[in-house]
Protein backbone atom coordinates (compact mmCIF):
# COMPACT_ATOMS: atom_id res chain seq x y z
CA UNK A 1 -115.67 65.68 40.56
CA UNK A 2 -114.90 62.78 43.12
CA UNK A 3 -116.47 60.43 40.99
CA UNK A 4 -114.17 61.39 38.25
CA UNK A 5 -111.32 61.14 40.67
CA UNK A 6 -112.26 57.89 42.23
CA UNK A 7 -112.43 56.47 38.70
CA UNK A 8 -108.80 57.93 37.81
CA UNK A 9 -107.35 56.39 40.86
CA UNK A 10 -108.69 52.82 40.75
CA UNK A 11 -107.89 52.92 36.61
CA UNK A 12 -104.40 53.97 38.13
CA UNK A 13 -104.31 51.26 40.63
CA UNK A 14 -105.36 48.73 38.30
CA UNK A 15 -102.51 50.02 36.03
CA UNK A 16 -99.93 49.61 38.23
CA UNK A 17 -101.25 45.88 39.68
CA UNK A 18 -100.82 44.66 35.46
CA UNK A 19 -97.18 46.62 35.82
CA UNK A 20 -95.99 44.44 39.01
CA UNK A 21 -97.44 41.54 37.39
CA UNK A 22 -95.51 42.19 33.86
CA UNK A 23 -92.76 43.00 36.20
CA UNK A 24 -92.67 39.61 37.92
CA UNK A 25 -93.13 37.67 35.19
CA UNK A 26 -90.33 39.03 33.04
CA UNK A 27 -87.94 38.81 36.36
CA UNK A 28 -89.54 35.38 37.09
CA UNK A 29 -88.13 34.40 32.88
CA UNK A 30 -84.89 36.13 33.74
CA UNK A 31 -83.80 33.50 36.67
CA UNK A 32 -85.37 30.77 34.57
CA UNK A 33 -82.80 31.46 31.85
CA UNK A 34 -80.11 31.52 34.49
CA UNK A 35 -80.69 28.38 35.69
CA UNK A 36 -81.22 26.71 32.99
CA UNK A 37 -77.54 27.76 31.86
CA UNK A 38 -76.37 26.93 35.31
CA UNK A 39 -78.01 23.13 34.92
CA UNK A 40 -76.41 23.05 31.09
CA UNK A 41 -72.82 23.43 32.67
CA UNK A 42 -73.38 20.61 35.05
CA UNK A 43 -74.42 18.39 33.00
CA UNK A 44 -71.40 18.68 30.82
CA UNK A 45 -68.86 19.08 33.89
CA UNK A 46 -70.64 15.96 34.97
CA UNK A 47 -72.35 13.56 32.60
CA UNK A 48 -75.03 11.16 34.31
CA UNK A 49 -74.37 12.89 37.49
CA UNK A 50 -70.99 11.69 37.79
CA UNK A 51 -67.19 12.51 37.18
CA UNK A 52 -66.26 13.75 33.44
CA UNK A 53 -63.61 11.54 33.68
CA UNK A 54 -65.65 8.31 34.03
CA UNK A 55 -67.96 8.65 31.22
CA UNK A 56 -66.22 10.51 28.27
CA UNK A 57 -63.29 8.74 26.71
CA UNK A 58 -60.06 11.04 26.54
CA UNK A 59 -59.46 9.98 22.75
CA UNK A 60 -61.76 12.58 21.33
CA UNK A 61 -60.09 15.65 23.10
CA UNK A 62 -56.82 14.24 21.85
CA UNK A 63 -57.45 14.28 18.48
CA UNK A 64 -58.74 17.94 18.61
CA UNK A 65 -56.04 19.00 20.55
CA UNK A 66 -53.00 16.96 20.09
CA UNK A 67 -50.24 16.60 22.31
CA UNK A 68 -50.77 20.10 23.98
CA UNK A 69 -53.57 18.48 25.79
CA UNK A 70 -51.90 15.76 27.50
CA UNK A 71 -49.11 17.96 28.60
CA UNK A 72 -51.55 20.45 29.80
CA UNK A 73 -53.27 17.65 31.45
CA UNK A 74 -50.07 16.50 33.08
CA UNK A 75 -49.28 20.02 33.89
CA UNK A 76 -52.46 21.31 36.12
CA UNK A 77 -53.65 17.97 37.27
CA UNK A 78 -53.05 17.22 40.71
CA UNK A 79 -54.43 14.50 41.85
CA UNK A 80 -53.77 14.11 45.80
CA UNK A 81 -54.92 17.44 45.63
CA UNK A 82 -58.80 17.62 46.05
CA UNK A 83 -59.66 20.07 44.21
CA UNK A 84 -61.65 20.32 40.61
CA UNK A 85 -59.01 20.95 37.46
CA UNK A 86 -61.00 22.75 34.51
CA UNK A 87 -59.04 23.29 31.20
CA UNK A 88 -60.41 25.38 28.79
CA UNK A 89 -59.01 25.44 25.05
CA UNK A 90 -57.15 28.58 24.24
């Protein structure tokens, strides 16, 4: 009889080791996948590791967005200000 539990109790321990590995590993993905969509942002709020501003040319967004964009622009940008603007098309 305590051979039979002995065996139950390390095939449970050995069970629940594989679960806390599974566990971590799937957690482990989870903040992968967050950062990776954390770095994606950056690099499109800044290009080459600098400003927005200094490596995409404004003509594109103006042809997608017309003449609401510059006013918008002129509108929220401040620029003694010090502060990030982000515009997002509505």
């Amino acid at each position: 009889m305590e051979n039979s539990a002995d065996s139950a109790k390390t095939k449970t321990n050995h069970l629940l080791e594989n679960l806390e590995k599974k566990l971590f590993r799937a957690e482990k993905r989870k903040h992968e996948v967050s950062l990776k969509q954390i770095e994606n942002v950056k690099n499109r709020l800044f290009p080459s590791g600098t400003l927005q501003e200094r490596v995409v040319n404004i003509a594109p967004m103006y042809v997608n967005y017309g003449d609401d964009f510059l006013s918008s622009l002129i509108e929220n940008f401040q620029p003694l200000g010090g502060d990030f603007t982000l515009l997002l098309p509505s």
